[in-house]
Protein backbone atom coordinates (compact mmCIF):
# COMPACT_ATOMS: atom_id res chain seq x y z
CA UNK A 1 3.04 19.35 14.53
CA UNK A 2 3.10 15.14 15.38
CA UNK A 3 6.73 14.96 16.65
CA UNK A 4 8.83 12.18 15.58
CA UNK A 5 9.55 9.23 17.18
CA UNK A 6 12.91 7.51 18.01
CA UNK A 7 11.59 4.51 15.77
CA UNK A 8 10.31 6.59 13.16
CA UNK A 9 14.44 9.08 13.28
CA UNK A 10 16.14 5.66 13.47
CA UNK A 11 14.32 4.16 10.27
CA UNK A 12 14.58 7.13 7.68
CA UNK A 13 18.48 8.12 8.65
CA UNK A 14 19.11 3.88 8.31
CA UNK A 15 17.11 3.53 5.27
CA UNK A 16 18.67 6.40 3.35
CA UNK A 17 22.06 5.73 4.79
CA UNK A 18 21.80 3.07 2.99
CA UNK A 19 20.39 3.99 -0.43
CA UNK A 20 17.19 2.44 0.21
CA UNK A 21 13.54 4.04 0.44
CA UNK A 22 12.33 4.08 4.50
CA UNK A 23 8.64 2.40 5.04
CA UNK A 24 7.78 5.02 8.04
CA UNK A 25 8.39 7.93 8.81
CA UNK A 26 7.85 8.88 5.20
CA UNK A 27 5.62 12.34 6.17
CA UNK A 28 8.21 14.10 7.86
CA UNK A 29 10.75 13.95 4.71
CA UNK A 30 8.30 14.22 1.71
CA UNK A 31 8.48 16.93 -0.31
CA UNK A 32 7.00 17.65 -3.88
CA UNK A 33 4.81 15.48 -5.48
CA UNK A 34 1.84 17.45 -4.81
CA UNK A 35 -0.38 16.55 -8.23
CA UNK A 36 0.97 13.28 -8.53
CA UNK A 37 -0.38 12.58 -5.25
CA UNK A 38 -3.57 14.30 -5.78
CA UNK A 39 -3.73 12.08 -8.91
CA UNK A 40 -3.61 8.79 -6.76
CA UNK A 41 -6.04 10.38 -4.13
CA UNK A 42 -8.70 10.55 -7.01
CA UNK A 43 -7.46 7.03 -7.98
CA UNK A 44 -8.04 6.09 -4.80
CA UNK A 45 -12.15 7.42 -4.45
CA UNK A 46 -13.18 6.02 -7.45
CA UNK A 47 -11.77 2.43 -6.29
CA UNK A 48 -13.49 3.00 -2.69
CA UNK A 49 -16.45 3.77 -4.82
CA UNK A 50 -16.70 0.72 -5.80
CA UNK A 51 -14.15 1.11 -8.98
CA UNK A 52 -11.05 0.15 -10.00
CA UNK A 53 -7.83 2.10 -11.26
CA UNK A 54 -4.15 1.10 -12.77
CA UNK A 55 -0.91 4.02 -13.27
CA UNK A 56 2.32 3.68 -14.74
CA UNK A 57 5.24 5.51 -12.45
CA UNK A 58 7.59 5.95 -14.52
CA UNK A 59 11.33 7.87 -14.73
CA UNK A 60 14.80 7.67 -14.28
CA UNK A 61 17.22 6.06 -11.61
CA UNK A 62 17.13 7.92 -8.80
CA UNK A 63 13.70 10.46 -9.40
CA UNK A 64 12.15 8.53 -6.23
CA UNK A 65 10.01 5.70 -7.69
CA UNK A 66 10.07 3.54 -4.68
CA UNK A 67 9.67 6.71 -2.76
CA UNK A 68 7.01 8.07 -4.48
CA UNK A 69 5.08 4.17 -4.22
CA UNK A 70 5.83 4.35 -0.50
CA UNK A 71 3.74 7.19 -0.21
CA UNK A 72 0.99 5.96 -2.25
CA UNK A 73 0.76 3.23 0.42
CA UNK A 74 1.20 5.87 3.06
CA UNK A 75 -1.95 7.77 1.78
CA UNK A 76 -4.28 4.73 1.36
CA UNK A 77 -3.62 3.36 4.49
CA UNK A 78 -4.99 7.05 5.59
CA UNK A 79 -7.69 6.75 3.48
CA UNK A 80 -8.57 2.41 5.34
CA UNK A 81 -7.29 0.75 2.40
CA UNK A 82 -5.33 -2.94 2.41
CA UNK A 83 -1.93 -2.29 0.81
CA UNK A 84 0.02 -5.35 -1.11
CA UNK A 85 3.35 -4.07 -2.38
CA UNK A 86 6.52 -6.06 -3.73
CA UNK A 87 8.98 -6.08 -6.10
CA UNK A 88 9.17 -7.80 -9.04
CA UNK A 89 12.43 -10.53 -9.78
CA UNK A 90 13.41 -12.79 -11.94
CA UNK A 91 11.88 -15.51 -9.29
CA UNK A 92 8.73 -13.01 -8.98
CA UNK A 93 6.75 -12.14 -11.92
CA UNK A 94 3.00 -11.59 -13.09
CA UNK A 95 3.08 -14.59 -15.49
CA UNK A 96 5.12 -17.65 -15.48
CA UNK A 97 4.63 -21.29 -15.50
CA UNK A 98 7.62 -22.39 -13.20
CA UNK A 99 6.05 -20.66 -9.39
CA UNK A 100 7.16 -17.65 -10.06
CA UNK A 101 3.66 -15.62 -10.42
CA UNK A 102 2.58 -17.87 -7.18
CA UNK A 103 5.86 -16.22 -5.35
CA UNK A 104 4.74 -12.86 -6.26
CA UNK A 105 1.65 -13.54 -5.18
CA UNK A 106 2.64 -15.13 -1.80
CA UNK A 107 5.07 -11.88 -1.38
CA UNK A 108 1.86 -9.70 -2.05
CA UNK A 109 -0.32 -11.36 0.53
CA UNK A 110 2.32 -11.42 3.30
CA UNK A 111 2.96 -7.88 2.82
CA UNK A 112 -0.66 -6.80 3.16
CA UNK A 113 -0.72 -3.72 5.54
CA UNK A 114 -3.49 -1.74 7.06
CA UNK A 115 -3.53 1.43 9.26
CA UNK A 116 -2.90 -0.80 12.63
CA UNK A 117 -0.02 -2.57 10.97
CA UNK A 118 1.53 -0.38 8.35
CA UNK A 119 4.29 -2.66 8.25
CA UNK A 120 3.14 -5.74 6.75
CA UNK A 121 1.78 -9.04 8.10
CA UNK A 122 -2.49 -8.38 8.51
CA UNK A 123 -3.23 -11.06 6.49
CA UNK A 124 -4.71 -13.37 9.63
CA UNK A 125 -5.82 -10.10 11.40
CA UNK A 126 -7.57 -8.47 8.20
CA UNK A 127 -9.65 -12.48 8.35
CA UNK A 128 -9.85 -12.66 12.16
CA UNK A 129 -11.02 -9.28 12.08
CA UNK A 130 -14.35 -10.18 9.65
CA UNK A 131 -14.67 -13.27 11.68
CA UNK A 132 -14.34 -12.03 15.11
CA UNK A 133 -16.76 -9.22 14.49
CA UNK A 134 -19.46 -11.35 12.63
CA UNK A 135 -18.93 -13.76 14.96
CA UNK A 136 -19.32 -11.54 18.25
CA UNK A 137 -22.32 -9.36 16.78
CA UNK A 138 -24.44 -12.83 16.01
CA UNK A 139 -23.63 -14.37 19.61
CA UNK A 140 -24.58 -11.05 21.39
CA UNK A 141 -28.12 -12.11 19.13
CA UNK A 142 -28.01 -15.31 21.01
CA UNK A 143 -27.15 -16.88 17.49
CA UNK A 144 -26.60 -20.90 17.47
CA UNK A 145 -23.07 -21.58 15.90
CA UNK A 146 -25.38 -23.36 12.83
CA UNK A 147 -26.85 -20.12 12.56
CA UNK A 148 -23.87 -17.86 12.71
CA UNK A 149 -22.11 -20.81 10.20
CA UNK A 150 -25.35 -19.61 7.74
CA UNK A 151 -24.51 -16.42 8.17
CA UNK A 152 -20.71 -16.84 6.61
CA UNK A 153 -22.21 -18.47 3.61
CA UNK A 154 -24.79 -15.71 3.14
CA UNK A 155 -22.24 -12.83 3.45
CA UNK A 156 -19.46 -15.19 0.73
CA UNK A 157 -21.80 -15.38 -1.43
CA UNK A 158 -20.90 -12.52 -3.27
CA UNK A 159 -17.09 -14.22 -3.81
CA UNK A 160 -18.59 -17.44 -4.90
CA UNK A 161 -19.90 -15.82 -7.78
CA UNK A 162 -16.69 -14.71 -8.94
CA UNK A 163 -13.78 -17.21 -10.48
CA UNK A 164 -12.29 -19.06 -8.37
CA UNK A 165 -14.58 -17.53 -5.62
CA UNK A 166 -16.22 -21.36 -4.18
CA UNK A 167 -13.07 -22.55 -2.67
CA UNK A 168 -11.96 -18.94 -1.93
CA UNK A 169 -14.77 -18.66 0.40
CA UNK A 170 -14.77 -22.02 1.78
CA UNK A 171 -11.23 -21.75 3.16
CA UNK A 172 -12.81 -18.88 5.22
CA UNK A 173 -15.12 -21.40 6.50
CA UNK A 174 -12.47 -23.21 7.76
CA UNK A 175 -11.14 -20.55 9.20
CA UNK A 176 -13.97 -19.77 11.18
CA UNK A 177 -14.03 -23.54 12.05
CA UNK A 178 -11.28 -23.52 13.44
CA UNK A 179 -11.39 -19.79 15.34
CA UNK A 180 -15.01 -21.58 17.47
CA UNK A 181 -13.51 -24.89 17.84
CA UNK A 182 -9.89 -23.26 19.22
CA UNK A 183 -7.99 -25.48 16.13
CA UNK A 184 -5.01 -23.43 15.53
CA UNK A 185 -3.92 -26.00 12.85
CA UNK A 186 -6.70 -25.48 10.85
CA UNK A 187 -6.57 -21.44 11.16
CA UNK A 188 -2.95 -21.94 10.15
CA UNK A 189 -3.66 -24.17 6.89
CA UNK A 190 -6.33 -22.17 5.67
CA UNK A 191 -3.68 -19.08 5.86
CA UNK A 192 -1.26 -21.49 4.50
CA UNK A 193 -3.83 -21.83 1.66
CA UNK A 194 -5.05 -18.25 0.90
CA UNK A 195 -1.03 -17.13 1.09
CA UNK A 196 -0.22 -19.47 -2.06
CA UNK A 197 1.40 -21.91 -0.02
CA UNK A 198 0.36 -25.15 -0.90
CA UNK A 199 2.28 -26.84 -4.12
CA UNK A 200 -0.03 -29.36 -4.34
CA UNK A 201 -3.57 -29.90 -4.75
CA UNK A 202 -3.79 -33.41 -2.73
CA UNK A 203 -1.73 -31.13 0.37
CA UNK A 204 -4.52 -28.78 -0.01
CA UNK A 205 -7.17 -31.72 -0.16
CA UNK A 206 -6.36 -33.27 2.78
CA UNK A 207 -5.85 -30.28 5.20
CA UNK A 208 -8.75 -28.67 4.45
CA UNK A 209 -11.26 -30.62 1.93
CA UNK A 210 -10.56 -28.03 -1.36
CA UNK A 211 -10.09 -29.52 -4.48
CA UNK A 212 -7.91 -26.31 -5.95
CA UNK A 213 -4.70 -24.34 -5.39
CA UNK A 214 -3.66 -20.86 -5.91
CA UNK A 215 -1.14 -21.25 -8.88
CA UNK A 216 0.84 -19.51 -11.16
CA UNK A 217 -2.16 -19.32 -13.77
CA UNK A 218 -4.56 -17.60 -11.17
CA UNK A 219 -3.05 -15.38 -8.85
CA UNK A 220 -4.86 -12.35 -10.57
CA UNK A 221 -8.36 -14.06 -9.72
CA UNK A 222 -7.26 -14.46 -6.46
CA UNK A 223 -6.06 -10.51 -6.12
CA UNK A 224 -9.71 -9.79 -7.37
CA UNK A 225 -10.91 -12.26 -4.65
CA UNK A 226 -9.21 -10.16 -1.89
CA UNK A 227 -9.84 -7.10 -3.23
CA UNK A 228 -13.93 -7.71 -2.65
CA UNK A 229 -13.46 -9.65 0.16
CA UNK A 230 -11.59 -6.54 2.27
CA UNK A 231 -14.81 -4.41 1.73
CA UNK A 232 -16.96 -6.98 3.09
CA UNK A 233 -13.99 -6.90 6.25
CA UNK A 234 -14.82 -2.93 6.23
CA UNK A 235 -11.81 -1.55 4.42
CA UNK A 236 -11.65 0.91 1.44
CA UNK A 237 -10.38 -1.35 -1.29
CA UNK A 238 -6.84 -3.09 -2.27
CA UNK A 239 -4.07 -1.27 -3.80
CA UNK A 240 -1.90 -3.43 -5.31
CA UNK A 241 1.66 -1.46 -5.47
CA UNK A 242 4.52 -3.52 -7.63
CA UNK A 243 7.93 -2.12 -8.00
CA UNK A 244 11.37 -2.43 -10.13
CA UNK A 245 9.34 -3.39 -13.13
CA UNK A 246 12.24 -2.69 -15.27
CA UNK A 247 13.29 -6.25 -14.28
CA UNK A 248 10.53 -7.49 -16.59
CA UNK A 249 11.70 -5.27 -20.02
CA UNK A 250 15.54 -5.69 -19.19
CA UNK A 251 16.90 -8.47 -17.58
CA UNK A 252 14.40 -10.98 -18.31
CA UNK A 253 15.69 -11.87 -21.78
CA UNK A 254 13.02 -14.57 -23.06
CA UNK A 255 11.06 -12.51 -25.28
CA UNK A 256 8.42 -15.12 -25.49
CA UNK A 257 8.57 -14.73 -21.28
CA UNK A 258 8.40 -10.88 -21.52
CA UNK A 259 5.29 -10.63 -23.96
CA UNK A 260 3.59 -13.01 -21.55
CA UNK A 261 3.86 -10.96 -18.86
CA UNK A 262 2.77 -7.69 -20.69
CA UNK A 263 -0.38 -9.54 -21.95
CA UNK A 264 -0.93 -10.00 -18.17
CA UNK A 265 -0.12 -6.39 -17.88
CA UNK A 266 -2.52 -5.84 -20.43
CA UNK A 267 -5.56 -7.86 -19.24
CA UNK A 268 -5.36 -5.90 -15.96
CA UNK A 269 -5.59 -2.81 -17.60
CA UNK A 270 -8.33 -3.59 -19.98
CA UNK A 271 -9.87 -4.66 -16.76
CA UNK A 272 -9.63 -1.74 -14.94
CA UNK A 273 -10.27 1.14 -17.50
CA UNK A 274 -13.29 -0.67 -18.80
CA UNK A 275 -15.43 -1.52 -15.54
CA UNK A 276 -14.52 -5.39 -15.54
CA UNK A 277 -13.15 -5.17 -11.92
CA UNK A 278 -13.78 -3.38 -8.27
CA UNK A 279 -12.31 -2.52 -5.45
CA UNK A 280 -8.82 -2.27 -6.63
CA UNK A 281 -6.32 -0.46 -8.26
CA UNK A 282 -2.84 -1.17 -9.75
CA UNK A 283 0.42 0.84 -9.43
CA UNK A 284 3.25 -0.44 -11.11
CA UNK A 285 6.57 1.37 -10.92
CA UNK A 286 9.69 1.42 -13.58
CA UNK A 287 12.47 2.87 -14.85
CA UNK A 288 11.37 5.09 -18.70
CA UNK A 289 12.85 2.30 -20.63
CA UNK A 290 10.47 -0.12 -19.07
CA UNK A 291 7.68 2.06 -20.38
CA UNK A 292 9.16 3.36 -23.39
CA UNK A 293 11.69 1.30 -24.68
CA UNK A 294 10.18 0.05 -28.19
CA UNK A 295 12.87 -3.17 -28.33
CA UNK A 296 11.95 -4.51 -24.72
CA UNK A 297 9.43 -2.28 -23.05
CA UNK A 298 5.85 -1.74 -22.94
CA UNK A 299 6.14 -0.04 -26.12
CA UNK A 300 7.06 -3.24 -28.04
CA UNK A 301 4.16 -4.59 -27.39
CA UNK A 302 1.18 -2.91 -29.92
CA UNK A 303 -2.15 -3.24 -27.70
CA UNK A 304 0.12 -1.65 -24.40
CA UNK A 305 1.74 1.18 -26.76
CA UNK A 306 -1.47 2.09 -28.21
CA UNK A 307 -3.11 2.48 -25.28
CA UNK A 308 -0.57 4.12 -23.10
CA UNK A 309 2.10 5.52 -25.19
CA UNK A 310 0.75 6.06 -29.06
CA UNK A 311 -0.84 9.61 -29.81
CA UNK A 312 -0.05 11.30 -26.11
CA UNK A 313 -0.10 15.39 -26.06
CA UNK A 314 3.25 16.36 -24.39
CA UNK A 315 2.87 20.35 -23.75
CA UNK A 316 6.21 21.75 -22.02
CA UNK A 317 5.35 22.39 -18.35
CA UNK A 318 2.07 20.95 -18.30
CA UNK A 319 0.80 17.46 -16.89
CA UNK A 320 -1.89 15.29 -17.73
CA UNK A 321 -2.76 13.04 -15.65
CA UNK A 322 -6.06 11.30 -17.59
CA UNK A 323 -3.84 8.82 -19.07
CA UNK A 324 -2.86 6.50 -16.61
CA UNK A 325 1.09 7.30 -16.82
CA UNK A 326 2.33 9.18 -14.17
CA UNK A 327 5.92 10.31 -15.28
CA UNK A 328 8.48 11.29 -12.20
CA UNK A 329 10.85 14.41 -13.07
CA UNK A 330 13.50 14.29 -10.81
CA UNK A 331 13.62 16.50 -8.04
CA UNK A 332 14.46 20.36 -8.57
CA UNK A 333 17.30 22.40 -6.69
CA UNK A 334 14.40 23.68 -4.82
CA UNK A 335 12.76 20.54 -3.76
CA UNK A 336 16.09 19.09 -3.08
CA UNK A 337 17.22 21.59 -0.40
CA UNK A 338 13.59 21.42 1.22
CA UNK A 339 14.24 17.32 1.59
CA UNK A 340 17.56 18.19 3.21
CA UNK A 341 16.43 20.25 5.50
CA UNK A 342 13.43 17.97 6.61
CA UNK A 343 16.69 15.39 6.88
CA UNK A 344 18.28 18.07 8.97
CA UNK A 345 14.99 18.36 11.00
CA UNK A 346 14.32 14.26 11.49
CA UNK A 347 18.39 14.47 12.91
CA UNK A 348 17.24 17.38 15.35
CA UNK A 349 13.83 15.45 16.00
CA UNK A 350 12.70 18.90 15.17
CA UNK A 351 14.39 20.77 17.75
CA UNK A 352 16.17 24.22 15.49
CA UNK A 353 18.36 23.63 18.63
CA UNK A 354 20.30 20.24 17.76
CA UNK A 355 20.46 21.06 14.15
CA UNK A 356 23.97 19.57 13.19
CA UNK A 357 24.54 22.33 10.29
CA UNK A 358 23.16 25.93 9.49
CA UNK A 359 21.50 26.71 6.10
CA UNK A 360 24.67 27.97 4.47
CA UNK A 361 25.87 24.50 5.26
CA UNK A 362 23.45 22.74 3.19
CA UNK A 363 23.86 25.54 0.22
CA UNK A 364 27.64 24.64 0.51
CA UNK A 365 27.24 21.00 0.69
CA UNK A 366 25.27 21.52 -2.66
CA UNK A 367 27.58 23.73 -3.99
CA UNK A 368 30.06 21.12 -3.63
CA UNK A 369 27.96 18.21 -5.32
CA UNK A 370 27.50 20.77 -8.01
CA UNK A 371 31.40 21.25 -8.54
CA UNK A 372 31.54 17.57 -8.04
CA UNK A 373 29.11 16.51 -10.53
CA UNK A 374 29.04 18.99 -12.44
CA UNK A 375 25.76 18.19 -15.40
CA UNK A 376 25.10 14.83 -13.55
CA UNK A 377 24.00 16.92 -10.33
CA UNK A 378 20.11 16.23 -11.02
CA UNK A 379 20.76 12.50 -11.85
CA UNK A 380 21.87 12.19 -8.42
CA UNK A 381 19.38 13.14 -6.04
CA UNK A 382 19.43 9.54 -4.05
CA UNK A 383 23.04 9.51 -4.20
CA UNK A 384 23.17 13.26 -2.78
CA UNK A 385 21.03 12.38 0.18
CA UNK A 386 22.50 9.42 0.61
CA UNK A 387 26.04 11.35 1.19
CA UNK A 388 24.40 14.21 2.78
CA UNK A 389 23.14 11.41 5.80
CA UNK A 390 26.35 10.06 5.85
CA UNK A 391 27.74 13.47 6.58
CA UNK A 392 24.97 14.32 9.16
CA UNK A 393 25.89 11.20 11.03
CA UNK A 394 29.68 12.28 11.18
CA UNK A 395 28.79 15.42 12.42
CA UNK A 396 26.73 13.49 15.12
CA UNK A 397 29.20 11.72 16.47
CA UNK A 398 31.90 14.28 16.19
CA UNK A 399 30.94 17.63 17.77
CA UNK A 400 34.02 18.73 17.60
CA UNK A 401 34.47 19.12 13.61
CA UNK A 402 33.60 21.75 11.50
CA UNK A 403 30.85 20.68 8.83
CA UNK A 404 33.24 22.73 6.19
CA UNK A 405 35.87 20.16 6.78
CA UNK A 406 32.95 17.28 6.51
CA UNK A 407 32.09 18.93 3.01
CA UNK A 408 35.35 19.28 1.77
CA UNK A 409 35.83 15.91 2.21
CA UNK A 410 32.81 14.73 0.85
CA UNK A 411 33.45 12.00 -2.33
CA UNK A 412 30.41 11.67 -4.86
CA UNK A 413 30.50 9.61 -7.89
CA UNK A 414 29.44 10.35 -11.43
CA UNK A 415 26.71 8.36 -12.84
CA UNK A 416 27.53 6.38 -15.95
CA UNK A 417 24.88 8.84 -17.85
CA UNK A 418 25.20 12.09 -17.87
CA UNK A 419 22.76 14.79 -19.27
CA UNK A 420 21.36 17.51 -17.63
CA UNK A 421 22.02 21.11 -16.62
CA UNK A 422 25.19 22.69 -16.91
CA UNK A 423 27.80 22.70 -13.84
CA UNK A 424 27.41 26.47 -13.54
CA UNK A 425 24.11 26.54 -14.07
CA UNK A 426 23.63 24.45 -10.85
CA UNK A 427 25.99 26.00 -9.23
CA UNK A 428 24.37 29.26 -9.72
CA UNK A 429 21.20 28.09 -9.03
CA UNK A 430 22.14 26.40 -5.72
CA UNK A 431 23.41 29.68 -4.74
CA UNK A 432 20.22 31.74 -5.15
CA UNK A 433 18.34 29.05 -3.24
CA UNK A 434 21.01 29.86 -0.70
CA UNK A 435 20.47 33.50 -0.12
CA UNK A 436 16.80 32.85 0.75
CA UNK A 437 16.52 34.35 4.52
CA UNK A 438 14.08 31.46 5.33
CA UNK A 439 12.36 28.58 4.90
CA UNK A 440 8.99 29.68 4.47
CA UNK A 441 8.80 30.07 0.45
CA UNK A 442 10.14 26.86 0.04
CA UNK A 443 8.16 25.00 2.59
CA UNK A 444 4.75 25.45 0.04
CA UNK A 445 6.89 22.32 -2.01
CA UNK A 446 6.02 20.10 0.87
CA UNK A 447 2.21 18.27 1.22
């Protein structure tokens, strides 16, 4: 078993402390999931086969959306893949004539991530690296810079034959211009260019001799651009991860704005189920009413609802996931106390030792959300944890209190909707799960 790391412990208690989805660390907490995940792991070999692939995660606040995105990037940074993720805003959207589909675009590129920097920020090192390796392999050959300038060209060609590909690949060239003549400016403006910076084309012109800009009317050219361009670099593909969709169905209230941005929506899925792209794949995350909602959502526009909504086969207890929405249940009692006790486990850094409360703790402190919330307790789960980390930490610091005072003075909050399962029927349920004498039947929920 990898052991965790202080960096990894201090990241996931922080990030759920705080209500908010941790970006490492993510494999010692996930639980669940298992055929959603082995859906996006078949996404993800057709698009390193030289394919393309889009999903819909959709559900309700709080059934791990961002979580469940997270570890899609997780897994295709595994599997050598370049990761862009954001979120989308008001100021951040697929279509718009005003910047904002550059400044999603500029937020995509700067978070690219690869395996060696999971984090964000390989742009320069994911174009250094293709340089630097051409580059070295050609002067080993005793290759004349002419010749090894050739070379570039040759290998671009396959961009330039795509739209927008001819200036694509000769900021590259500048690039490499300026990595064999030591001209940091010039490496910096031609990341400057390829990260949406520039706001005007005579900027561009003058820094580096290209008569276009990436702009608010081609970003998804340029995403297509980067997708081929990081198999020539020696990765698997892009995957393109955008949360908090929702924004786009219910706060942006132009309806005229909306439908533009589903026709985007739209054109990138036509794209991808019919063949028309490579090399990348699409995973856009929302709450139902996003995907469902037939005033505002998806569903309001014909062409999406017909192809991801109209004439779907819902069978109780079965999945399907052929069409390309992946819908997130949230968590069950049983998943629920396994992701508590892998909490409990990233607190101990694994050691049964330094666990800060027994197993009949965590069936109490359930038992007590279940009082608390009575039919709301499975709308909850990120407020649960959230509490349950924030009573962890008390325990931490206090060794001297008992985690049934902690509990009993534990304060959770109703959610504004409420449907769900009864307050006994949790509460009976919770208590089952807590006479289990171990771990082991529950651990088969985790990947």
């Amino acid at each position: 078993m990898v052991k965790i790391k202080q960096r990894e412990r201090d990241a996931i208690i922080q990030s759920l402390s705080a209500g908010v989805v941790p970006k490492i660390g993510l494999e010692f907490i996930q639980v669940g999931r298992k055929d959603e995940i082995n859906a996006i792991l078949s996404d993800l070999g057709r698009i390193s086969n030289n394919g393309a692939a889009i999903r819909f995660v959709v559900g309700r606040y709080g059934s791990g959306k961002s979580f469940f995105l997270n570890l899609c990037r997780l897994v295709a940074l595994q599997k050598k893949f370049v990761v862009a993720q954001a979120d989308i805003t008001l100021d951040k959207r697929l279509h718009s004539s005003d910047g904002q589909a550059r400044a999603l675009y500029t937020d995509l590129v700067h978070n690219f991530a690869t395996r060696s920097k999971p984090e964000g920020g390989a742009l320069a090192a994911i174009v250094e690296r293709w340089i630097s390796d051409i580059d070295y392999r050609l002067r080993q050959e005793s290759k004349s810079t002419e010749e090894i300038v050739t070379h570039f060209h040759h290998e671009l060609k396959v961009l330039q034959d795509l739209v927008s590909g001819y200036d694509f690949a000769s900021v590259l060239g500048k690039y490499y211009e300026g990595y064999s003549s030591g001209n940091d400016i010039l490496m910096n403006s031609a990341i400057r260019w390829l990260s949406g910076e520039y706001s005007t084309k005579t900027e561009a012109r003058q820094d580096l001799g290209v008569r276009t800009i990436i702009s608010d009317e081609n970003i998804y050219n340029y995403l297509k651009l980067w997708a081929r361009f990081v198999r020539l670099a020696g990765y698997s593909g892009l995957l393109v991860n955008i949360d908090e969709m929702g924004v786009l169905s219910h706060r942006l209230n132009n309806a005229q704005a909306r439908n533009n941005n589903y026709e985007k929506i739209l054109t990138i899925l036509n794209d991808c189920l019919q063949g028309n792209v490579r090399d990348i794949g699409f995973v856009f995350a929302g709450i139902d009413e996003f995907m469902y909602d037939r005033r505002r959502g998806l569903a309001s526009y014909e062409a999406l609802e017909r192809r991801l909504i109209r004439d779907t086969i819902k069978v109780e207890g079965l999945k399907d996931f052929s069409s390309p929405v992946i819908h997130l249940d949230n968590l069950s009692i049983e998943d629920t106390v396994v992701l508590l006790r892998n909490i409990r486990n990233v607190f101990a850094y694994d050691d049964p030792q330094k666990y800060l409360i027994p197993d009949e703790g965590i069936t109490g402190y359930l038992n007590h959300c279940a009082r608390t919330l009575g039919s709301d307790f499975y709308l909850t789960p990120g407020d649960i944890v959230r509490s349950y980390v924030r009573l962890l930490s008390i325990l931490e610091q206090n060794p001297g209190i008992s985690w049934e005072a902690v509990i009993d003075n534990t304060k959770m909050e109703k959610p504004h909707d409420s449907t769900g399962a009864s307050q006994k029927t949790v509460t009976k349920s919770v208590e089952k799960i807590g006479e289990e004498k171990s771990g082991d039947d529950l651990a088969s929920f985790r990947i």
